[in-house]
C-alpha atoms as a PDB file:
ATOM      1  CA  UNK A   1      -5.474 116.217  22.813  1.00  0.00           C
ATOM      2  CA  UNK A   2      -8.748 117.525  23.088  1.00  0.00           C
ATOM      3  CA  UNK A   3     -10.393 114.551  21.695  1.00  0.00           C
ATOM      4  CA  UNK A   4     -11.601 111.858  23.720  1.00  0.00           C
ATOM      5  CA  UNK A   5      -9.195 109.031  23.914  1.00  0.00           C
ATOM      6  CA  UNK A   6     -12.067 106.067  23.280  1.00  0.00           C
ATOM      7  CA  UNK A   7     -12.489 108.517  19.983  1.00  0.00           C
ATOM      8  CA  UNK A   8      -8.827 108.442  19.279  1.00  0.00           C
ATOM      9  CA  UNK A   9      -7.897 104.938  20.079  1.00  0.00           C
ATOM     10  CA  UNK A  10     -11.196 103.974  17.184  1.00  0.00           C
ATOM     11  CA  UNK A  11     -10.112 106.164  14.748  1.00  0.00           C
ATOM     12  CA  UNK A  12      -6.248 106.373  14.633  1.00  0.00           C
ATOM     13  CA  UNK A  13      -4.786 103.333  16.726  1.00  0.00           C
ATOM     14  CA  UNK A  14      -6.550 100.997  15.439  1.00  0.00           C
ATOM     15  CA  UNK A  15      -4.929 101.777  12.517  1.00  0.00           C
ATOM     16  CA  UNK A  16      -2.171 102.807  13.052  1.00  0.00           C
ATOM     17  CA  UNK A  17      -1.456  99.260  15.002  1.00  0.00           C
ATOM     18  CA  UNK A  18      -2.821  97.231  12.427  1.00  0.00           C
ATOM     19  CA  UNK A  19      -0.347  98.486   9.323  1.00  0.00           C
ATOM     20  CA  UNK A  20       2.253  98.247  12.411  1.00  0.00           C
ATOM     21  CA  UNK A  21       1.803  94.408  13.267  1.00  0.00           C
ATOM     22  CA  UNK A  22      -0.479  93.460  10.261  1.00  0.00           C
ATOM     23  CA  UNK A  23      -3.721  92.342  11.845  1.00  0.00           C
ATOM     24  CA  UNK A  24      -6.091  90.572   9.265  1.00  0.00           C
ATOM     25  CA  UNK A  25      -8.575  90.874  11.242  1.00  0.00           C
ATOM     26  CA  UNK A  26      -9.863  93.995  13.494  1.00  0.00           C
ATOM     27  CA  UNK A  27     -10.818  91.665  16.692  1.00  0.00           C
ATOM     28  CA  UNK A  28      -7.003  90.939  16.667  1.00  0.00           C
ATOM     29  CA  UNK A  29      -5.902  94.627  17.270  1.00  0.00           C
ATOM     30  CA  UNK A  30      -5.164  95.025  21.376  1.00  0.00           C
ATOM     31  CA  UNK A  31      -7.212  97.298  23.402  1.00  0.00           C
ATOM     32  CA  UNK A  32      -7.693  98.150  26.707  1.00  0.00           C
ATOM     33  CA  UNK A  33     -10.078  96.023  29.340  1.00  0.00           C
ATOM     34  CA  UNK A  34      -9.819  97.845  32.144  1.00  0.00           C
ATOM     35  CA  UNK A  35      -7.585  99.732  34.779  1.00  0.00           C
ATOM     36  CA  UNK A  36      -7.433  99.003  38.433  1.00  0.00           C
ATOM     37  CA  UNK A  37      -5.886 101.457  41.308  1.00  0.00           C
ATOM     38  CA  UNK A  38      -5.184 100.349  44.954  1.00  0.00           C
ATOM     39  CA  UNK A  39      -3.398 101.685  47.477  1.00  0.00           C
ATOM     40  CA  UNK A  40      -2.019  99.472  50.858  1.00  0.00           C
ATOM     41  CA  UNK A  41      -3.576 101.583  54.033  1.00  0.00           C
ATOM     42  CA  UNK A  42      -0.324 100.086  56.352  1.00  0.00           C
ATOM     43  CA  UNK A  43      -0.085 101.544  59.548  1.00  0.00           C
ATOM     44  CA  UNK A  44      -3.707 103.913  58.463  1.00  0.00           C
ATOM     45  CA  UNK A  45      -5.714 100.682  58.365  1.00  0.00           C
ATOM     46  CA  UNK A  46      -5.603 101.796  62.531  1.00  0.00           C
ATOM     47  CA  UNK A  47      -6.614 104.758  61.788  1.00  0.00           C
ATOM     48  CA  UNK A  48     -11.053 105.495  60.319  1.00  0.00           C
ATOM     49  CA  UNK A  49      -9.606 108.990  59.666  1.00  0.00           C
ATOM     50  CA  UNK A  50      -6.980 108.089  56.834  1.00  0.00           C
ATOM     51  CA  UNK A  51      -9.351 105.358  55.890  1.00  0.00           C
ATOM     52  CA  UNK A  52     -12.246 108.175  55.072  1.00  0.00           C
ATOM     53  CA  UNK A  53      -9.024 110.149  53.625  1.00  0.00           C
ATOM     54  CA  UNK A  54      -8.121 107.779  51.185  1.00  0.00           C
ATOM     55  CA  UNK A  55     -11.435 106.480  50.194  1.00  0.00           C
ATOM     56  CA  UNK A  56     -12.278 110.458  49.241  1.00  0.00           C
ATOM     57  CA  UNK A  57      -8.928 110.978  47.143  1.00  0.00           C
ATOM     58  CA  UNK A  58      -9.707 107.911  45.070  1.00  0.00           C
ATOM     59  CA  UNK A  59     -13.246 109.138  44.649  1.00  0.00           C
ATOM     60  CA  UNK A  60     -11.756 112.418  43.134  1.00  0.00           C
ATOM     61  CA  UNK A  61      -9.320 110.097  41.412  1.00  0.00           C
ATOM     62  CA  UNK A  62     -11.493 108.306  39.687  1.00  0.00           C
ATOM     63  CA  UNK A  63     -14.637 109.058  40.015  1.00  0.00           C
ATOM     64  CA  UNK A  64     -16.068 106.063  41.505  1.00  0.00           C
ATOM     65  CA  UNK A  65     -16.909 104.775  45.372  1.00  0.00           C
ATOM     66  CA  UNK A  66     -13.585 102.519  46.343  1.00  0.00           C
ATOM     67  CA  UNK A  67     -13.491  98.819  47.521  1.00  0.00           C
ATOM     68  CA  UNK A  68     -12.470  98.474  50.984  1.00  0.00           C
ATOM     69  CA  UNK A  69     -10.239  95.196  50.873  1.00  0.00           C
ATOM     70  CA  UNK A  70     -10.022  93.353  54.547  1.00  0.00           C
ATOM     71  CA  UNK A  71      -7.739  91.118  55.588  1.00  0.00           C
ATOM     72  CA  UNK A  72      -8.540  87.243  55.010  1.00  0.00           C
ATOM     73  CA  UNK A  73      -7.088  86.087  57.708  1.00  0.00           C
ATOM     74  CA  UNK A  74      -5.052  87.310  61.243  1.00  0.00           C
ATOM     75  CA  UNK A  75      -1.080  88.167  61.612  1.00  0.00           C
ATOM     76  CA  UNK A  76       0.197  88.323  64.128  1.00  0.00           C
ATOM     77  CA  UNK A  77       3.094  89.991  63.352  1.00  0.00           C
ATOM     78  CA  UNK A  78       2.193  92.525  61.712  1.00  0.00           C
ATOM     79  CA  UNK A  79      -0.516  93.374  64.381  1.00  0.00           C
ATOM     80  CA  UNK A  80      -3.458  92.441  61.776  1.00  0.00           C
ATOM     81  CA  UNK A  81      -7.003  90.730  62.573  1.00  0.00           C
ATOM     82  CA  UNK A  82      -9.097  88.976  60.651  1.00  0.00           C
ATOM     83  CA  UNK A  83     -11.657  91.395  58.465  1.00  0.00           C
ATOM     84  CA  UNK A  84      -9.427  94.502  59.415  1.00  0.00           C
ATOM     85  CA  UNK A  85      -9.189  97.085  56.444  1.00  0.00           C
ATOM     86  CA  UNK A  86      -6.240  96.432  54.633  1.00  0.00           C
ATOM     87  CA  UNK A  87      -6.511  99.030  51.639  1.00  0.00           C
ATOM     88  CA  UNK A  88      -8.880 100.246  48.606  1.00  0.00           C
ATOM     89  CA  UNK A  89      -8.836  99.291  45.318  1.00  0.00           C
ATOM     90  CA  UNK A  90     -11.309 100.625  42.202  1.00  0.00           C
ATOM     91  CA  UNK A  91     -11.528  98.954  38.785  1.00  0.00           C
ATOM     92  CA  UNK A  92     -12.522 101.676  36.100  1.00  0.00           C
ATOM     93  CA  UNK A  93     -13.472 100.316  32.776  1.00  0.00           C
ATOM     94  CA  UNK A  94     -15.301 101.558  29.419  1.00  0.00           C
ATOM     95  CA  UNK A  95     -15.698 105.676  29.847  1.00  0.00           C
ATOM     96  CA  UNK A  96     -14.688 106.180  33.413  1.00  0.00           C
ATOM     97  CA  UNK A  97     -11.169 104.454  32.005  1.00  0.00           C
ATOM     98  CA  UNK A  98     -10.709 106.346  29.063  1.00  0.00           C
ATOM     99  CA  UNK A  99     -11.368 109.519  31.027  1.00  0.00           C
ATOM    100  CA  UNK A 100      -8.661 108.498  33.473  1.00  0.00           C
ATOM    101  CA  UNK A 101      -6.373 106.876  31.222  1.00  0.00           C
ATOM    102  CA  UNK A 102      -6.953 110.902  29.583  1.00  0.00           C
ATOM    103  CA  UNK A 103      -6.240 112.573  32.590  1.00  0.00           C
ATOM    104  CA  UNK A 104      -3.615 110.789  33.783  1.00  0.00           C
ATOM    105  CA  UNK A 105      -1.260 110.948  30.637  1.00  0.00           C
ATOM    106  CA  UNK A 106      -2.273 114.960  29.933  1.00  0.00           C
ATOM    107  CA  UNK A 107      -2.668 116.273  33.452  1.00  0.00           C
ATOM    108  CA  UNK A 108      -0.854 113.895  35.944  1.00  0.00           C
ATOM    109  CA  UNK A 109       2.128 112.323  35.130  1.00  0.00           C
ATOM    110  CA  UNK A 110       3.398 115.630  33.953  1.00  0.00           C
ATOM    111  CA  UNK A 111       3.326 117.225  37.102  1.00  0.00           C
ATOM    112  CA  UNK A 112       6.031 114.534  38.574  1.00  0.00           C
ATOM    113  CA  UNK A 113       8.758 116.648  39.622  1.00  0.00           C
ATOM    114  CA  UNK A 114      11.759 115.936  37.128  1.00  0.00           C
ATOM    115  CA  UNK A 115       9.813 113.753  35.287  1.00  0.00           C
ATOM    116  CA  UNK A 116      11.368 111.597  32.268  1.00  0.00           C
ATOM    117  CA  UNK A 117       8.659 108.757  31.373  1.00  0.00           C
ATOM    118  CA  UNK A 118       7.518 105.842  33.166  1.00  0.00           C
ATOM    119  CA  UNK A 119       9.477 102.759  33.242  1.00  0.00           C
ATOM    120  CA  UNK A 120       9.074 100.314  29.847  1.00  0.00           C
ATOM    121  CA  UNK A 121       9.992  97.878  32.598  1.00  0.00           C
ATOM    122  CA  UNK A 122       6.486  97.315  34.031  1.00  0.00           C
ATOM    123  CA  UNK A 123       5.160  95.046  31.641  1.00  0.00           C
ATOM    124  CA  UNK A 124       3.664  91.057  32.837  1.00  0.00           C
ATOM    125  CA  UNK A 125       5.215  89.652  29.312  1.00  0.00           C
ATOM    126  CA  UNK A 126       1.286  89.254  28.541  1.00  0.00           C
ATOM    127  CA  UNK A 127       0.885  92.937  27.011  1.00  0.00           C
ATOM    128  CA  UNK A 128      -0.429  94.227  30.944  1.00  0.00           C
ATOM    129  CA  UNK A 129       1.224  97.030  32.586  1.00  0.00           C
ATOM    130  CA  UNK A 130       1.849  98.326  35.887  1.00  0.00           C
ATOM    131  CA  UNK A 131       3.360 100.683  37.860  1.00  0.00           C
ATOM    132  CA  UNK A 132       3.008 103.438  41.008  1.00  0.00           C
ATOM    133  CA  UNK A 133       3.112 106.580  42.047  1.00  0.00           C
ATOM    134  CA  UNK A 134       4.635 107.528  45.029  1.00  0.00           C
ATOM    135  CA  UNK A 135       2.234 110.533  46.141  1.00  0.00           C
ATOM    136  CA  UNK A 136      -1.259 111.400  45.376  1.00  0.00           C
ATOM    137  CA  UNK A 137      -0.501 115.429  44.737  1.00  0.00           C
ATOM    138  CA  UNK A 138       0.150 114.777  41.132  1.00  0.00           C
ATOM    139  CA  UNK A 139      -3.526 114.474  40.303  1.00  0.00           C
ATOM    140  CA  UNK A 140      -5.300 117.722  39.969  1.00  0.00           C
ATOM    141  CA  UNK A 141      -8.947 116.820  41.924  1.00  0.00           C
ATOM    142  CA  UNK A 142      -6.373 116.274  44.653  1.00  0.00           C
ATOM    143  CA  UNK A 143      -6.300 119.489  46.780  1.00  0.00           C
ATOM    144  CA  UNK A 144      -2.880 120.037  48.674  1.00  0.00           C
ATOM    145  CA  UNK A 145      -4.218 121.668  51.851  1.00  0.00           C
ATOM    146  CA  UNK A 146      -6.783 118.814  52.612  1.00  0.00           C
ATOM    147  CA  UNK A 147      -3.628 116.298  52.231  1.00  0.00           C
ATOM    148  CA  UNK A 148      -2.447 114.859  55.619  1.00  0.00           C
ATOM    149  CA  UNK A 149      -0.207 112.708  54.738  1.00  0.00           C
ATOM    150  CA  UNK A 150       1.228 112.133  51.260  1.00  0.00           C
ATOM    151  CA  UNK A 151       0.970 107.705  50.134  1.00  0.00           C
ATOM    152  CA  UNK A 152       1.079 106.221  46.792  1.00  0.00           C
ATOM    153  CA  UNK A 153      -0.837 103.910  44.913  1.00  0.00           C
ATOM    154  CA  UNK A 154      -0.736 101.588  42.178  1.00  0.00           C
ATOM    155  CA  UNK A 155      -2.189 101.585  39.207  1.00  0.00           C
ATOM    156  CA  UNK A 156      -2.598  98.366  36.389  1.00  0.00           C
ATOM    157  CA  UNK A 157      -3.527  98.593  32.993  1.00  0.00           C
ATOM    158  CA  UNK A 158      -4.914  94.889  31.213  1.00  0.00           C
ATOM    159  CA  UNK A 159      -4.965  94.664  27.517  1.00  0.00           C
ATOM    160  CA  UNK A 160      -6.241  92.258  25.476  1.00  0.00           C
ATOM    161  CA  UNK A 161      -2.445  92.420  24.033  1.00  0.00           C
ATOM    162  CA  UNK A 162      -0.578  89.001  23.584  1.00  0.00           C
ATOM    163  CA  UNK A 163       3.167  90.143  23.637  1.00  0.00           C
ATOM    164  CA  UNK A 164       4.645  92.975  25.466  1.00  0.00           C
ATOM    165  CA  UNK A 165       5.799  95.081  22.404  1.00  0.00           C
ATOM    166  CA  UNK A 166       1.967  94.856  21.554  1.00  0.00           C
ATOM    167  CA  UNK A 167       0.797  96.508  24.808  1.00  0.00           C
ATOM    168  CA  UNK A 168       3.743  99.031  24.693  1.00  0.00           C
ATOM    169  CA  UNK A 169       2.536  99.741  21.527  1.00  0.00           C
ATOM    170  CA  UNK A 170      -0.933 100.388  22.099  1.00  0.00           C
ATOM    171  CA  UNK A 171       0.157 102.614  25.266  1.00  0.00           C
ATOM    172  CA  UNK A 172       2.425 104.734  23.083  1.00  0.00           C
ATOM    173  CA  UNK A 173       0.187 105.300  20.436  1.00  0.00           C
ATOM    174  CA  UNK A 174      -2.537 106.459  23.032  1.00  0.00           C
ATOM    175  CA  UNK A 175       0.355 108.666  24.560  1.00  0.00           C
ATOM    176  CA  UNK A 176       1.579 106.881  27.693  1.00  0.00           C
ATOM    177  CA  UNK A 177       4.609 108.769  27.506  1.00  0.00           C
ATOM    178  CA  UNK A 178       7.445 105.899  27.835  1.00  0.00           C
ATOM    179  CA  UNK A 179      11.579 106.871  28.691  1.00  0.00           C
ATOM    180  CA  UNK A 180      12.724 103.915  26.777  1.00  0.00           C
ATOM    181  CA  UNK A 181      10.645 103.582  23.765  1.00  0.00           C
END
């Protein structure tokens, strides 16, 4: 698809969604809000070095500077203080979505070894879906000599969708490529 997807989704999902589940009205058609990655640091929240690491990848990821989430409060158990760095997160919406949303479907997720489709299985029953991916290689900003140490992320798509078959929909039709549908 050469096309950009914001493009795409206004001139052929729309309609293609509203002879599926007969909208009457256009502001009833889903679409996406926005997209959100994170990643859990774990046992690299210890570490600045993996830190720095991780904060770069998602910059290639996405484009855009990460969050640094801390923790709210102190565990003892699992050796964490108060305000220690717990993981990164980045919300993408409008163009910096669409252009990952793009890249991800065309460039990423076919570069999973074996891979089949994600998991229909992900959806919140509200038309949201999410899911992760177990190592950051499969994006191509992602160089494979710079990589230290492989970790995944998560990454969680919210649509203004009211049922799940309505968010699957929309996915599909932008070209999430699904096992089960």
């Amino acid at each position: 698809m050469t096309e950009n997807l914001r493009n795409y989704y206004k001139q052929h999902v729309i309609q293609e969604l509203t002879s599926l589940f007969k909208y009457k009205n256009p502001h009833q058609v889903p679409k996406l809000i926005k997209i959100t990655l994170n990643r859990g640091l774990g046992e690299a929240s210890k570490n600045n070095k993996s830190l720095d690491t991780s904060v770069h990848e998602f910059e290639l990821i996405t484009g855009q500077h990460p969050v640094i989430t801390k923790a709210k409060k102190s565990v003892a158990g699992f050796k964490i203080r108060e305000g220690m760095p717990v993981g990164i997160m980045v919300t993408l919406r409008k163009e910096l979505m669409f252009s990952f949303l793009q890249r991800l479907i065309h460039l990423a997720l076919p570069r999973i070894r074996d891979f089949k489709g994600v998991s229909i299985t992900g959806f919140d029953g509200h038309g949201n879906y999410n899911f992760g991916i177990k190592e950051q290689l499969i994006f191509p900003e992602i160089d494979y000599d710079k990589v230290d140490h492989t970790r995944g992320l998560n990454i969680s798509i919210v649509t203004t969708a009211s049922t799940q078959q309505e968010g699957a929909m929309l996915l599909k039709c932008l070209g999430m490529p699904f096992n089960d549908l």
